[in-house]
Protein backbone atom coordinates (compact mmCIF):
# COMPACT_ATOMS: atom_id res chain seq x y z
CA UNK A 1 217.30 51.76 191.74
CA UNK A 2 218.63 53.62 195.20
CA UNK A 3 217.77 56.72 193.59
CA UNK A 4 214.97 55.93 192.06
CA UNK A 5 213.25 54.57 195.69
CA UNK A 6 214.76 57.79 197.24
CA UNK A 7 213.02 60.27 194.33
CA UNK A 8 209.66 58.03 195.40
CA UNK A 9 209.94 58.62 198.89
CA UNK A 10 210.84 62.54 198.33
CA UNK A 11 207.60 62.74 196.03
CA UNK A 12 205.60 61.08 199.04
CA UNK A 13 207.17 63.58 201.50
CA UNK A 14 205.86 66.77 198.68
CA UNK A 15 202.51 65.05 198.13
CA UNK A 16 202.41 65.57 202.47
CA UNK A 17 203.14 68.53 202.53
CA UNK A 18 200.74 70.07 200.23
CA UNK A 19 198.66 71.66 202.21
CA UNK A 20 201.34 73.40 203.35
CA UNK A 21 201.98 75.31 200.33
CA UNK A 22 201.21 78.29 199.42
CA UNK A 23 200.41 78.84 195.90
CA UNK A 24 199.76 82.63 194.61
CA UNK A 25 197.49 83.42 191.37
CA UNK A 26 199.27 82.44 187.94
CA UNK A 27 197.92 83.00 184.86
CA UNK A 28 199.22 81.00 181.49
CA UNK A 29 198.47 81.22 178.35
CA UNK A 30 198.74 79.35 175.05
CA UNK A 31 202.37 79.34 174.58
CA UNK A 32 204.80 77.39 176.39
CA UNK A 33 205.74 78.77 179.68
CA UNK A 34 208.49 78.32 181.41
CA UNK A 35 208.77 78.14 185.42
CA UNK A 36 211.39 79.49 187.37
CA UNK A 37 213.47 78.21 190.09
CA UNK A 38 211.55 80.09 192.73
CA UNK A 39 208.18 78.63 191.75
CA UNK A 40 206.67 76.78 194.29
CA UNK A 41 207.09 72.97 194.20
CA UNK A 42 203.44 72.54 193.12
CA UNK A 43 203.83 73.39 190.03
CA UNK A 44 207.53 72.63 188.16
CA UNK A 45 209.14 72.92 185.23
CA UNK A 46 206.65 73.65 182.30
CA UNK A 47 202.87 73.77 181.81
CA UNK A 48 201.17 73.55 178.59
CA UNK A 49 197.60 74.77 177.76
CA UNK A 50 195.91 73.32 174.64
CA UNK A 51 192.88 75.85 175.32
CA UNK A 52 193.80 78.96 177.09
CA UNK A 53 192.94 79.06 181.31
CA UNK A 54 193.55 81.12 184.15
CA UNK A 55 194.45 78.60 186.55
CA UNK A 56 194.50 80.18 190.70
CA UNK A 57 195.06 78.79 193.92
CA UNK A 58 191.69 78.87 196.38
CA UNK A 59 191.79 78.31 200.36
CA UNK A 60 190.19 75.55 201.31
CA UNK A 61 187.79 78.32 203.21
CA UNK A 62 186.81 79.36 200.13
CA UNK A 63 183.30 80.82 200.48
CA UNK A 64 181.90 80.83 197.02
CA UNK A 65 182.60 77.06 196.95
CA UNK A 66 179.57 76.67 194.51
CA UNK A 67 182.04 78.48 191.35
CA UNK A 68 184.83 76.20 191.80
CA UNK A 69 185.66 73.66 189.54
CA UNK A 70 187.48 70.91 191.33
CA UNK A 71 189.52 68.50 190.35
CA UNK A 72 186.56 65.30 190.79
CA UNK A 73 185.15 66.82 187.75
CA UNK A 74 188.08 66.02 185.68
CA UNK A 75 189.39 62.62 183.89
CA UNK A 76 193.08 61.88 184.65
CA UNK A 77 195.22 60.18 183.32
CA UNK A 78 199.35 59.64 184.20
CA UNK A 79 201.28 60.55 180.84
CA UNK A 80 204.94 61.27 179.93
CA UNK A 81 204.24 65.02 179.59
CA UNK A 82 202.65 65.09 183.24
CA UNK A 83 199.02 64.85 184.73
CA UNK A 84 196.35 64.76 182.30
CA UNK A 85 193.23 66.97 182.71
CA UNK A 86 190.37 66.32 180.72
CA UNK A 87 186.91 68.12 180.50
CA UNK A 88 184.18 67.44 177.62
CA UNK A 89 182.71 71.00 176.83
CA UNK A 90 178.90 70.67 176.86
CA UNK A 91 178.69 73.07 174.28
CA UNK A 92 180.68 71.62 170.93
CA UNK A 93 181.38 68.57 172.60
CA UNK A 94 185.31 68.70 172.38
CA UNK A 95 187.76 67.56 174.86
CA UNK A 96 189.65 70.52 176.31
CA UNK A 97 192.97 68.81 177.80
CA UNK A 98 195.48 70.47 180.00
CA UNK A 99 199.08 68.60 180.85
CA UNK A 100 200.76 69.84 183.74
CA UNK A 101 204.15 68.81 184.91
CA UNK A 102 204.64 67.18 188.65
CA UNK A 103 201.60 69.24 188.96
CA UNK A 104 200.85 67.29 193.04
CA UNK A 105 197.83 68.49 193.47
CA UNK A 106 195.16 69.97 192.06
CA UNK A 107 192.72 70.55 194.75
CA UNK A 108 191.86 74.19 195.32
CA UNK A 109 192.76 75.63 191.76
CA UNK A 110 190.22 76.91 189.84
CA UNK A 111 189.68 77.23 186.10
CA UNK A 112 188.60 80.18 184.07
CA UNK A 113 187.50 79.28 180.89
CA UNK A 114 189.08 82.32 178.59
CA UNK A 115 188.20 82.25 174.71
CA UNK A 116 191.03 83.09 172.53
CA UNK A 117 188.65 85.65 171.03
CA UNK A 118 188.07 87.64 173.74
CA UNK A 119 191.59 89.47 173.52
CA UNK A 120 191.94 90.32 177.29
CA UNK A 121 194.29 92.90 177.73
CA UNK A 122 196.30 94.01 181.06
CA UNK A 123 197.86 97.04 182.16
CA UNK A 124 196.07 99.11 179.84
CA UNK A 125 196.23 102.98 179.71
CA UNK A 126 192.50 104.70 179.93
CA UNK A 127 193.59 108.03 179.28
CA UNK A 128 191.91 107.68 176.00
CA UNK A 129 188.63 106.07 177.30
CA UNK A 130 187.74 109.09 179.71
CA UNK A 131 186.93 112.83 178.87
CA UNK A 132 188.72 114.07 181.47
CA UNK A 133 191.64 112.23 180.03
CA UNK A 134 193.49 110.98 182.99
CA UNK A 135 196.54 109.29 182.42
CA UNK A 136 195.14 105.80 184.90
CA UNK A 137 196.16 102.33 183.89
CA UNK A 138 193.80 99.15 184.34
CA UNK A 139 194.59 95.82 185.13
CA UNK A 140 192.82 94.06 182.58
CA UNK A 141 190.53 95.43 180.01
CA UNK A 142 187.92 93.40 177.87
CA UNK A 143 186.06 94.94 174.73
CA UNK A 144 182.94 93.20 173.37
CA UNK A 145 181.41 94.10 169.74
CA UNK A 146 179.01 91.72 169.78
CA UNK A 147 176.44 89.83 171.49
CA UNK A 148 178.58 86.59 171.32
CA UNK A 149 181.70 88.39 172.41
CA UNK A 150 179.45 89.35 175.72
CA UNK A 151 178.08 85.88 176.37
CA UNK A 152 181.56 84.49 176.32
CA UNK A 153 182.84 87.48 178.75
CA UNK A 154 179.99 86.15 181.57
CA UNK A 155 180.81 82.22 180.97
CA UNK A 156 184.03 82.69 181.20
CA UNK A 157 183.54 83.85 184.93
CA UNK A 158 186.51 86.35 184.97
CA UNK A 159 183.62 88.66 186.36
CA UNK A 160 182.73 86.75 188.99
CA UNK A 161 185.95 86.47 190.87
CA UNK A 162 187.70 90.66 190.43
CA UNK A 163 186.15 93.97 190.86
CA UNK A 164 184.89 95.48 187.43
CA UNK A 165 183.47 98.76 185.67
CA UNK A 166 181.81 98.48 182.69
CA UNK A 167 183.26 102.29 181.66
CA UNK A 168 180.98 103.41 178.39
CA UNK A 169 182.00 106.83 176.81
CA UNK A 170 184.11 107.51 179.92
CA UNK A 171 182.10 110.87 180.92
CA UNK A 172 180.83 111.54 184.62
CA UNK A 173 184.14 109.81 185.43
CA UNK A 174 186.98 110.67 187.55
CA UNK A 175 189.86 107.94 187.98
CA UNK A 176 191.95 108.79 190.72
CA UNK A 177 194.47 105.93 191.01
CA UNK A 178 195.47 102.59 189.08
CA UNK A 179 192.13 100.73 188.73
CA UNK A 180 192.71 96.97 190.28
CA UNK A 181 190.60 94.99 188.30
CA UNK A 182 188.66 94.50 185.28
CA UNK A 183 187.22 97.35 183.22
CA UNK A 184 184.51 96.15 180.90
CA UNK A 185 184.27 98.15 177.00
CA UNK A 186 181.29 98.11 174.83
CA UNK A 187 182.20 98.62 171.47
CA UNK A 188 179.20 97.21 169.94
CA UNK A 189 177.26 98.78 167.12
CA UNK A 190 174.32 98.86 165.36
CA UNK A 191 171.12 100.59 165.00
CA UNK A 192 168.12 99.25 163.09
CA UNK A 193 164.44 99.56 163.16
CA UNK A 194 162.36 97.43 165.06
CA UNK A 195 158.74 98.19 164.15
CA UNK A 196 156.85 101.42 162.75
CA UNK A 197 152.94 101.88 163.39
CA UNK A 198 151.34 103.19 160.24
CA UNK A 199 148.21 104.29 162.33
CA UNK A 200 150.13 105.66 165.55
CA UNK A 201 153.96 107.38 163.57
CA UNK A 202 155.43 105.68 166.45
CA UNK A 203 158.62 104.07 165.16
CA UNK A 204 160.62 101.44 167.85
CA UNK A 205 164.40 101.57 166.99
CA UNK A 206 166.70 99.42 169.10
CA UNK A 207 170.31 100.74 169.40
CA UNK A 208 173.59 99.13 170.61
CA UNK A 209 175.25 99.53 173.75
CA UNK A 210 178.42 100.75 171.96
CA UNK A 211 176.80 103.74 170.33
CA UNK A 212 177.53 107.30 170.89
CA UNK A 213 174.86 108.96 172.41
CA UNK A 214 174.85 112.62 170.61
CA UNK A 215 175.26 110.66 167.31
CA UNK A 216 172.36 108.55 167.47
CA UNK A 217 170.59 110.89 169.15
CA UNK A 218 171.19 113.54 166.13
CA UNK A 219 171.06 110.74 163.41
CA UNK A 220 167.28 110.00 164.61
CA UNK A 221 166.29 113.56 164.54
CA UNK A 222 167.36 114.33 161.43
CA UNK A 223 166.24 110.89 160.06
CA UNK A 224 163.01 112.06 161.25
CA UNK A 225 162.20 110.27 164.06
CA UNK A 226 161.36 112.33 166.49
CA UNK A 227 162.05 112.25 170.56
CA UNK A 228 165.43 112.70 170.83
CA UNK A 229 166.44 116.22 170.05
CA UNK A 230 166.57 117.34 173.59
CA UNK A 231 169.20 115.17 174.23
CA UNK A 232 171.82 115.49 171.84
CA UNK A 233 175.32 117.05 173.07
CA UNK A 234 175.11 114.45 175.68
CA UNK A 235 178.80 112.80 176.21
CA UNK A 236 178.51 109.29 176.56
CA UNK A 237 177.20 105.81 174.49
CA UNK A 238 173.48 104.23 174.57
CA UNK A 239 174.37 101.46 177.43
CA UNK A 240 174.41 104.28 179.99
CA UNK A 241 171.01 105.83 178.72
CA UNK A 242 169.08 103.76 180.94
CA UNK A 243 171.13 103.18 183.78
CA UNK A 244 171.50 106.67 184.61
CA UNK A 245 168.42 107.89 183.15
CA UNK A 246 170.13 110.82 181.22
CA UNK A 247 168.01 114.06 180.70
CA UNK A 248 168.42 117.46 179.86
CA UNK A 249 166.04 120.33 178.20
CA UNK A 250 163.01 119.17 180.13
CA UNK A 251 163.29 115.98 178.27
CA UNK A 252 164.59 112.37 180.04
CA UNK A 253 165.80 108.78 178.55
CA UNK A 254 162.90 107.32 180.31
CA UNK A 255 160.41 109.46 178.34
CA UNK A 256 161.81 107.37 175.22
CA UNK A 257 162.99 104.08 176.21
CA UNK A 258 160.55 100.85 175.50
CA UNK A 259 162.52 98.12 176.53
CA UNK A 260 166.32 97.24 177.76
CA UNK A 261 168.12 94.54 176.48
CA UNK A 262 170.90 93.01 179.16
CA UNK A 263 172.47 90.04 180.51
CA UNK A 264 173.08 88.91 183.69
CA UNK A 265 176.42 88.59 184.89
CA UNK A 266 176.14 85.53 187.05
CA UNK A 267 174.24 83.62 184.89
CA UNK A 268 174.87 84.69 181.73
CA UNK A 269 171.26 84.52 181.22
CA UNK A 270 169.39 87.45 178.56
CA UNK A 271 166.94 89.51 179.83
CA UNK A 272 164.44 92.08 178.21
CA UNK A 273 163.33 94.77 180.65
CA UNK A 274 160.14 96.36 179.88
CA UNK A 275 160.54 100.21 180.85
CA UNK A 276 158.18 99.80 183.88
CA UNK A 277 160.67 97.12 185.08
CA UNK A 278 163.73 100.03 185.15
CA UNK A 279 161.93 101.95 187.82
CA UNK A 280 162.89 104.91 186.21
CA UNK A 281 163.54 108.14 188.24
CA UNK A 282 164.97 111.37 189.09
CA UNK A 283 168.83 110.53 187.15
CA UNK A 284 167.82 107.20 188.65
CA UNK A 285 166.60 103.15 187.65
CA UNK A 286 167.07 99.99 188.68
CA UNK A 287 170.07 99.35 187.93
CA UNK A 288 171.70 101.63 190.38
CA UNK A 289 170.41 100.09 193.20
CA UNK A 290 168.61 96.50 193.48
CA UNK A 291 170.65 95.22 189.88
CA UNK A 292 173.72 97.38 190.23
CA UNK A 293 176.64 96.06 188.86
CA UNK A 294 174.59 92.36 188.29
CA UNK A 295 173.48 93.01 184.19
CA UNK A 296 175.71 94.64 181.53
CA UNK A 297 173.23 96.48 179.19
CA UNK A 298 174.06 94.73 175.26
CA UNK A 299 171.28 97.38 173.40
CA UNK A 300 168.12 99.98 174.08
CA UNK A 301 164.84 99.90 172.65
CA UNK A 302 163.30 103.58 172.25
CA UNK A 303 159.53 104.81 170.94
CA UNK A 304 160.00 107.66 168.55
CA UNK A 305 157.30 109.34 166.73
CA UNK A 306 157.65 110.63 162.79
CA UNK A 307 155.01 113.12 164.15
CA UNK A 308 156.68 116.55 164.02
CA UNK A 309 156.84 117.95 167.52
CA UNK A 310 159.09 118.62 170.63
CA UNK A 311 159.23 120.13 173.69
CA UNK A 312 160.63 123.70 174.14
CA UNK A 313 159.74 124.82 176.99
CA UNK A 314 162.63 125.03 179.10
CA UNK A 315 163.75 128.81 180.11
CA UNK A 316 166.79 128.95 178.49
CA UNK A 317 166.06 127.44 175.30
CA UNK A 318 162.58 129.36 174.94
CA UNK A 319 164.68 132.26 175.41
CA UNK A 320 167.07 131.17 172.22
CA UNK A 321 164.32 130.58 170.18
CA UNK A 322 162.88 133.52 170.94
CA UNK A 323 166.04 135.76 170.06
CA UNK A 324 165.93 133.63 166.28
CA UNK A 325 162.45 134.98 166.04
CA UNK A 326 161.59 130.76 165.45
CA UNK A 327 157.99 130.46 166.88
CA UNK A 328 156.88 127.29 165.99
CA UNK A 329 160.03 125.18 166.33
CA UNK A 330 161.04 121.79 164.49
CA UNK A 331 162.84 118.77 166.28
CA UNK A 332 166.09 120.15 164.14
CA UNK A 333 165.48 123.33 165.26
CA UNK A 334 165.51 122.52 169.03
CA UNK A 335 168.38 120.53 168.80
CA UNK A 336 170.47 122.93 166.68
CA UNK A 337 169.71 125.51 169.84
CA UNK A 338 170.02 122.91 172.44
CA UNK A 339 173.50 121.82 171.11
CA UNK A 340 174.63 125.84 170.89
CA UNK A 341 173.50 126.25 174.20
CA UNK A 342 175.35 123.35 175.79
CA UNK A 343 178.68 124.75 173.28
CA UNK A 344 178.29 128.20 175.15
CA UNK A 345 178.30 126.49 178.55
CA UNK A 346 180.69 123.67 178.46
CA UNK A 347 184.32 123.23 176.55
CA UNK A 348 184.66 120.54 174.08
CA UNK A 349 186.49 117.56 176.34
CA UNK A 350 188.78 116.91 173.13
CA UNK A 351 190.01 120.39 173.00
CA UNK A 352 189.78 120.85 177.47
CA UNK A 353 189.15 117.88 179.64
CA UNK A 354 186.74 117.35 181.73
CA UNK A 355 183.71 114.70 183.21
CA UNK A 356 181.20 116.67 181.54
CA UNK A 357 178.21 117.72 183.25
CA UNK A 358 176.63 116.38 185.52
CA UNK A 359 174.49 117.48 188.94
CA UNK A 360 170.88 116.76 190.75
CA UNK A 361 168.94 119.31 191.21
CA UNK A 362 167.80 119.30 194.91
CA UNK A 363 164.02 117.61 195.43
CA UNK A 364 162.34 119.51 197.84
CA UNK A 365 158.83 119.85 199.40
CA UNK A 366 155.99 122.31 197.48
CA UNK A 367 155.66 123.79 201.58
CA UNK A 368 159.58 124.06 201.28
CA UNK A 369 159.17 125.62 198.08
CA UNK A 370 156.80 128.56 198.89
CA UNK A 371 159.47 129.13 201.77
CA UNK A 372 162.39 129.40 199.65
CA UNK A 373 160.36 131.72 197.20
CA UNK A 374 159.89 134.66 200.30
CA UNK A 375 163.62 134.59 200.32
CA UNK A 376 164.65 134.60 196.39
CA UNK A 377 161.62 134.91 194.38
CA UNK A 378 163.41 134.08 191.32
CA UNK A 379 164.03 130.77 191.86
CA UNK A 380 163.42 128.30 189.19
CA UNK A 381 161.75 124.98 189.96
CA UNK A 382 160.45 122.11 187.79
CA UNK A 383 157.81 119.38 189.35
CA UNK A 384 160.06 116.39 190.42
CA UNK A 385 158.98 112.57 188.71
């Protein structure tokens, strides 16, 4: 009995001292873990997750307050296997339990919901996820294939808390170090036909984030759909098409794109951008400045014609034609010299790495222009917008 008063009094003296303790970030998943010797007194001896959390210590200064789920929003419940933690999921209605231990206190820890689907991965190489192939680890690294796999991403909040790049076909990339936090993979495919006007030829085809670029880009062309032949060759998958506002051969992404498709990453909540909305520009939208890193793009909506035609007016292509004698070029045609133009200028990045190309030309003033022409008169301008 002694020892039983003296074990009270010793739990009364930790339960004091808790906020005291310092706690660092632990992360457990669904199999048993067990704690070492050195872990702090908080948290002893075994914890066992029946659905699979990322449980870390928050100051009481806290700022974002307003994600934290404290322990007042829990049932509990004193059981032989510890502290009982009990939440009702809104969605399926299921209890998600948690037993911890001699777990203190709870105050301050917060809980990331992680599905078991979403296969979170740490310490992952991306030498294989950037053209330039760098040899760079990641922290953690999250695919998604689907539209469900990129709503559970968001409401799991793993976003919300650790720095993130959502890294697409890895071109126009240069890692220099190990990246510290989350790097975010579309792998989703799929591209299917939307609408067609009988009256108009225009076709709207809506194309997954996860795509490569070049290959839908050439499968439209030669499916007959037309708009997209100046662009193929271009390293890099769908998502980025609007967020960079990729062009090439006189031709840009935002002369094709009809709507956006992405979610927002506090919220979780869909959203359909209309291409006004993208405040397209110059290798430029929306979401590189107001939305940056606040949406994740899931697929692109583009207006393509079955009307034969195409632009081929830029120098260096007109010139290729020219030499093939081709007068009256089809879509195929320009993109068969587009893509041996960009072969003559740039190495394949699976034979010779590299980030691809990429540069702004500099906007200038027509006044600035004319003054720049006295000087080289061969200078080659295009009108900017």
């Amino acid at each position: 009995m002694d020892k039983e008063k003296q074990m009270k009094k010793l739990l009364l003296l930790l339960l004091a001292l808790i906020p005291f303790i310092k706690v660092n970030a632990i992360t457990y998943y669904n199999d048993l873990v067990e704690v070492s010797e050195d872990t702090p007194n908080a948290i002893k001896k075994e914890v066992k997750l029946y659905n699979t959390y990322e449980l870390k210590r928050v100051n009481k200064g806290y700022k974002n307050k307003d994600k934290c789920e404290y322990y007042d929003e829990f049932d509990f419940e004193e059981t032989e296997k510890g502290i009982s933690l009990t939440k009702i999921n809104e969605d399926d209605l299921m209890y998600q339990t948690v037993y911890v231990n001699y777990f203190l206190s709870v105050e301050g820890f917060k809980l990331y919901n992680i599905n078991e689907d979403m296969n979170i991965k740490e310490n992952v190489s991306l030498k294989a996820y950037n053209t330039f192939g760098i040899d760079v680890q990641t922290r953690k690294f999250v695919e998604f294939s689907s539209e469900k796999e990129l709503q559970q991403l968001l409401e799991s909040k793993l976003l919300s808390d650790f720095d993130f790049f959502v890294l697409g076909g890895g071109s126009n990339v240069v890692f220099c170090s190990t990246f510290e936090g989350v790097i975010v993979h579309p792998t989703n495919k799929g591209i299917r036909i939307v609408s067609e006007n009988v009256e108009t030829n225009e076709v709207i085809v809506e194309a997954c984030a996860g795509e490569n670029w070049s290959n839908f880009a050439w499968a439209m062309t030669k499916q007959g759909f037309y708009g997209l032949e100046n662009l193929v060759e271009i390293p890099g998958n769908v998502g980025a098409a609007p967020i960079q506002n990729v062009g090439a051969y006189g031709v840009e992404a935002k002369d094709v794109i009809n709507y956006v498709v992405a979610y927002e990453i506090e919220t979780g909540t869909r959203r359909v951008f209309e291409a006004h909305e993208c405040k397209f520009g110059y290798r430029d939208s929306v979401f590189k400045n107001e939305l940056k890193n606040k949406y994740i793009v899931l697929s692109v909506g583009f207006s393509l014609s079955k009307t034969m035609q195409s632009k081929s007016t830029y120098s260096s292509l007109r010139s290729l034609l020219s030499e093939k004698n081709i007068i009256n070029p089809t879509p195929l045609q320009v993109a068969e010299c587009i893509a041996e133009i960009r072969n003559s200028k740039l190495p394949n990045p699976k034979e010779i790495g590299s980030a691809g190309s990429f540069f702004k030309n500099p906007i200038v003033t027509c006044s600035h222009l004319e003054t720049l022409k006295v000087s080289y008169p061969g200078i080659v301008s295009y009108p900017a917008g």
